[in-house]
Protein backbone atom coordinates (compact mmCIF):
# COMPACT_ATOMS: atom_id res chain seq x y z
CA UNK A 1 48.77 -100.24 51.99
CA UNK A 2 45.06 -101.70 51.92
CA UNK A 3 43.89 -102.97 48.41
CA UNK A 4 40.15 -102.43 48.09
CA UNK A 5 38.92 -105.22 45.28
CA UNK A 6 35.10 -104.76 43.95
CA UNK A 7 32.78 -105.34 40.85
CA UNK A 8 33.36 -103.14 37.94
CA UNK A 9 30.56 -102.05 35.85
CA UNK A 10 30.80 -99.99 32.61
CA UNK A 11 31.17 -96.84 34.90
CA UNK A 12 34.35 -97.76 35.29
CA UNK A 13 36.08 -98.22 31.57
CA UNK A 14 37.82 -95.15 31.53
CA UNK A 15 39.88 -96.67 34.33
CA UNK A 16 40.11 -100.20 33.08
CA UNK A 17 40.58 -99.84 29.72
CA UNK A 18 44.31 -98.75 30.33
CA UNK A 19 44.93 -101.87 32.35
CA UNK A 20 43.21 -104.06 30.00
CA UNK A 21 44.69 -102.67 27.55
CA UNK A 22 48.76 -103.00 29.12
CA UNK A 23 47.53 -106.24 30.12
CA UNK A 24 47.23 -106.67 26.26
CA UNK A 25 50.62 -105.50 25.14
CA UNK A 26 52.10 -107.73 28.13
CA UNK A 27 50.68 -110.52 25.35
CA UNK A 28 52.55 -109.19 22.55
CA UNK A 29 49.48 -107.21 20.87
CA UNK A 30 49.63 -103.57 19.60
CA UNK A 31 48.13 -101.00 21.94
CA UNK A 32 44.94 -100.01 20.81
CA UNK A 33 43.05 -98.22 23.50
CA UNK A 34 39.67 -98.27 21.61
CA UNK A 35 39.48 -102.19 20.95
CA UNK A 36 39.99 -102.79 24.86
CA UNK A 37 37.58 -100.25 25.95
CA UNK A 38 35.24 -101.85 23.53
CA UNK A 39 36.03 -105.10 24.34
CA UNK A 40 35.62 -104.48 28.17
CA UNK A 41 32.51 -102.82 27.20
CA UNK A 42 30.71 -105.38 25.24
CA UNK A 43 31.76 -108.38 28.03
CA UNK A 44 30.39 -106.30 30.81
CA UNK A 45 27.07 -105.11 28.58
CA UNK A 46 26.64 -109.01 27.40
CA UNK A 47 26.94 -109.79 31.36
CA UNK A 48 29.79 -112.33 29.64
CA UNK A 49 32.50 -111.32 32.09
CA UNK A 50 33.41 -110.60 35.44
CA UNK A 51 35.71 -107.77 35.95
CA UNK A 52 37.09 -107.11 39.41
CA UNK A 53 39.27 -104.56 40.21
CA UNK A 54 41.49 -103.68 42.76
CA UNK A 55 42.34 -100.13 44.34
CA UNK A 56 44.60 -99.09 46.53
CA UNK A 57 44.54 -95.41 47.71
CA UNK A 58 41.40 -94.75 44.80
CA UNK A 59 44.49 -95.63 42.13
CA UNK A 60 43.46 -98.83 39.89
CA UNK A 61 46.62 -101.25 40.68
CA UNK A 62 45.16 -104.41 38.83
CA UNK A 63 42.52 -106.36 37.88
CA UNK A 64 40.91 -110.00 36.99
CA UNK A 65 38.03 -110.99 34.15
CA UNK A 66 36.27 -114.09 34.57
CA UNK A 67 34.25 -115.64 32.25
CA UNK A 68 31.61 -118.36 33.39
CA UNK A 69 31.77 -121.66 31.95
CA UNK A 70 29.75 -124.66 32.47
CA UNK A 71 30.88 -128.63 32.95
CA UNK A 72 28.79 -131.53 32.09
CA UNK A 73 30.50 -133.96 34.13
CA UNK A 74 29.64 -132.20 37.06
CA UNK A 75 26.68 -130.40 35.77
CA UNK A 76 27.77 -127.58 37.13
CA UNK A 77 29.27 -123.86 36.83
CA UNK A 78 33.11 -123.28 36.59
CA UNK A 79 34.83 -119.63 36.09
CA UNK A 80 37.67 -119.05 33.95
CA UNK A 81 40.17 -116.76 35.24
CA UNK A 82 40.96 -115.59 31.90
CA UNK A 83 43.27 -112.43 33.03
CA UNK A 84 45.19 -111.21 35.74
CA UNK A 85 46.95 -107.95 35.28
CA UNK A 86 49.06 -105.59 38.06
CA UNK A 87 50.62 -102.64 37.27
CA UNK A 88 53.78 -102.09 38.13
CA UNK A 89 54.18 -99.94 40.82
CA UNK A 90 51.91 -102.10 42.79
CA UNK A 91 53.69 -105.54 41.85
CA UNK A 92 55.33 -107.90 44.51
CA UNK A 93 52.98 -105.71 47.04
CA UNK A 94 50.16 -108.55 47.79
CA UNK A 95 47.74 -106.73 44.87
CA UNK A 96 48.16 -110.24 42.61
CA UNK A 97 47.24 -112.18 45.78
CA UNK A 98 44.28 -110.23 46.92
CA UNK A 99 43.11 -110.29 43.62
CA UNK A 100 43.15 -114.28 43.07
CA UNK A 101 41.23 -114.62 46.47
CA UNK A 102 38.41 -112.38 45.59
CA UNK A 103 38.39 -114.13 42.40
CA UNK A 104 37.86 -117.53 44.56
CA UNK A 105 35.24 -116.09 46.85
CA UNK A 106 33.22 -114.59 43.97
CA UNK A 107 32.84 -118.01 42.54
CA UNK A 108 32.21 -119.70 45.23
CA UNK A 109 29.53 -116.95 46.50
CA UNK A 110 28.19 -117.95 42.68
CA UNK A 111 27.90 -121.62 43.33
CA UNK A 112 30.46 -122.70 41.16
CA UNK A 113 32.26 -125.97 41.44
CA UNK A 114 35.78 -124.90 40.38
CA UNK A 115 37.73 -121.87 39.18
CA UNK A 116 40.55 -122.55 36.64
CA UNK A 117 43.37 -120.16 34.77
CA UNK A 118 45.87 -121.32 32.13
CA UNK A 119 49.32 -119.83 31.97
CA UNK A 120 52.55 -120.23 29.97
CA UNK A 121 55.15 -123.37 31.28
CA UNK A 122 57.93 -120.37 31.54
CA UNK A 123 55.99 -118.02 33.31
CA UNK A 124 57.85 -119.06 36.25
CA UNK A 125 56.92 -115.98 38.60
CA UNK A 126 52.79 -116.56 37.84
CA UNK A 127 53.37 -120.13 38.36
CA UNK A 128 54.81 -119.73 41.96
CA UNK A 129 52.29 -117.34 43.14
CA UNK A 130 49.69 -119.49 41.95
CA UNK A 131 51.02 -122.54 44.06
CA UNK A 132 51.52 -120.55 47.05
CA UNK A 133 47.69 -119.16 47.69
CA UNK A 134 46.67 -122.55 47.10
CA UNK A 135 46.22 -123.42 43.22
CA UNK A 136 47.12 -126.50 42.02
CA UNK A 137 48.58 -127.63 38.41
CA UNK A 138 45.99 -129.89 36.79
CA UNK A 139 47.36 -132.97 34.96
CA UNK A 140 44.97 -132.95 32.46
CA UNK A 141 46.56 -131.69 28.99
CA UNK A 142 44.96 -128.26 27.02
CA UNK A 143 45.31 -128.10 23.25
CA UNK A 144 44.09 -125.34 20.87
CA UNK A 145 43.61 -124.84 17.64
CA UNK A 146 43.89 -121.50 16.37
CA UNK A 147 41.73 -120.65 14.05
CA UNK A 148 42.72 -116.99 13.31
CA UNK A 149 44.90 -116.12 9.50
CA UNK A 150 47.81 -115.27 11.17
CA UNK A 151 48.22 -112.53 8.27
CA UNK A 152 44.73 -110.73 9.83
CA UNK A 153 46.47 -109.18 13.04
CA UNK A 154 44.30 -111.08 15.24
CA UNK A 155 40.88 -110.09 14.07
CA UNK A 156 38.31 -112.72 14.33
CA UNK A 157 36.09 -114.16 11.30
């Protein structure tokens, strides 16, 4: 089966919203269908994200959102990779793959320096793929600080 990957644009919510929004729940947050439409909407309106999205037979099987970021050290443009989500009929089927080197080739057609993504130690199956198309684990050290009540259900202040 072929997977088609291309741009999404706020013509497409109706289709992403779903995935966005299992992608969500994958996290641990309530479904709420309206708050990822909204989000997607807003991102894509704001030109603050990148959405691509990959078909396969004109069925949404997955996508990726980047978000552009900028480094001073090199003075130049990086892209998160903030999500990657597959749904799972189309899992283990090269959609994941196909989806992390269109990710790489939009960057690099954007002139950034470096494309990055942050996932858990014990996500053991994300890890792997990541290794095998190529990504490497930084040794560099993330923290965060959360700065959410954690009584507010995750709303921002």
């Amino acid at each position: 089966m072929h997977t088609q990957i291309r741009r999404a644009d706020t013509g497409d919510l109706d289709t992403l919203a779903p995935l966005f929004d299992a992608y969500r729940r994958f996290y641990g947050q309530a479904a709420d269908l309206p708050r990822a439409r909204a989000w997607l909407c807003e991102r894509m309106r704001q030109h603050e994200s990148v959405v691509l999205l990959a078909e396969r037979d004109d069925t949404a099987a997955g996508f990726v959102q980047l978000y552009p970021m900028f480094s001073s050290v090199h003075t130049a443009r990086l892209w998160i990779l903030n999500d990657l989500y597959v749904v799972e009929p189309a899992r283990r089927s090269g959609v994941a793959r196909t989806l992390l080197d269109a990710a790489a080739q939009f960057a690099r057609a954007d002139g950034a320096v470096r494309i990055t993504l942050e996932t858990g130690r014990d996500n053991a199956a994300a890890r792997a793929l990541y290794r095998a198309v190529g990504w490497h684990e930084d040794q560099s050290q993330w923290y965060g600080l959360d700065l959410l009540d954690p009584g507010d259900g995750g709303a921002a202040r």
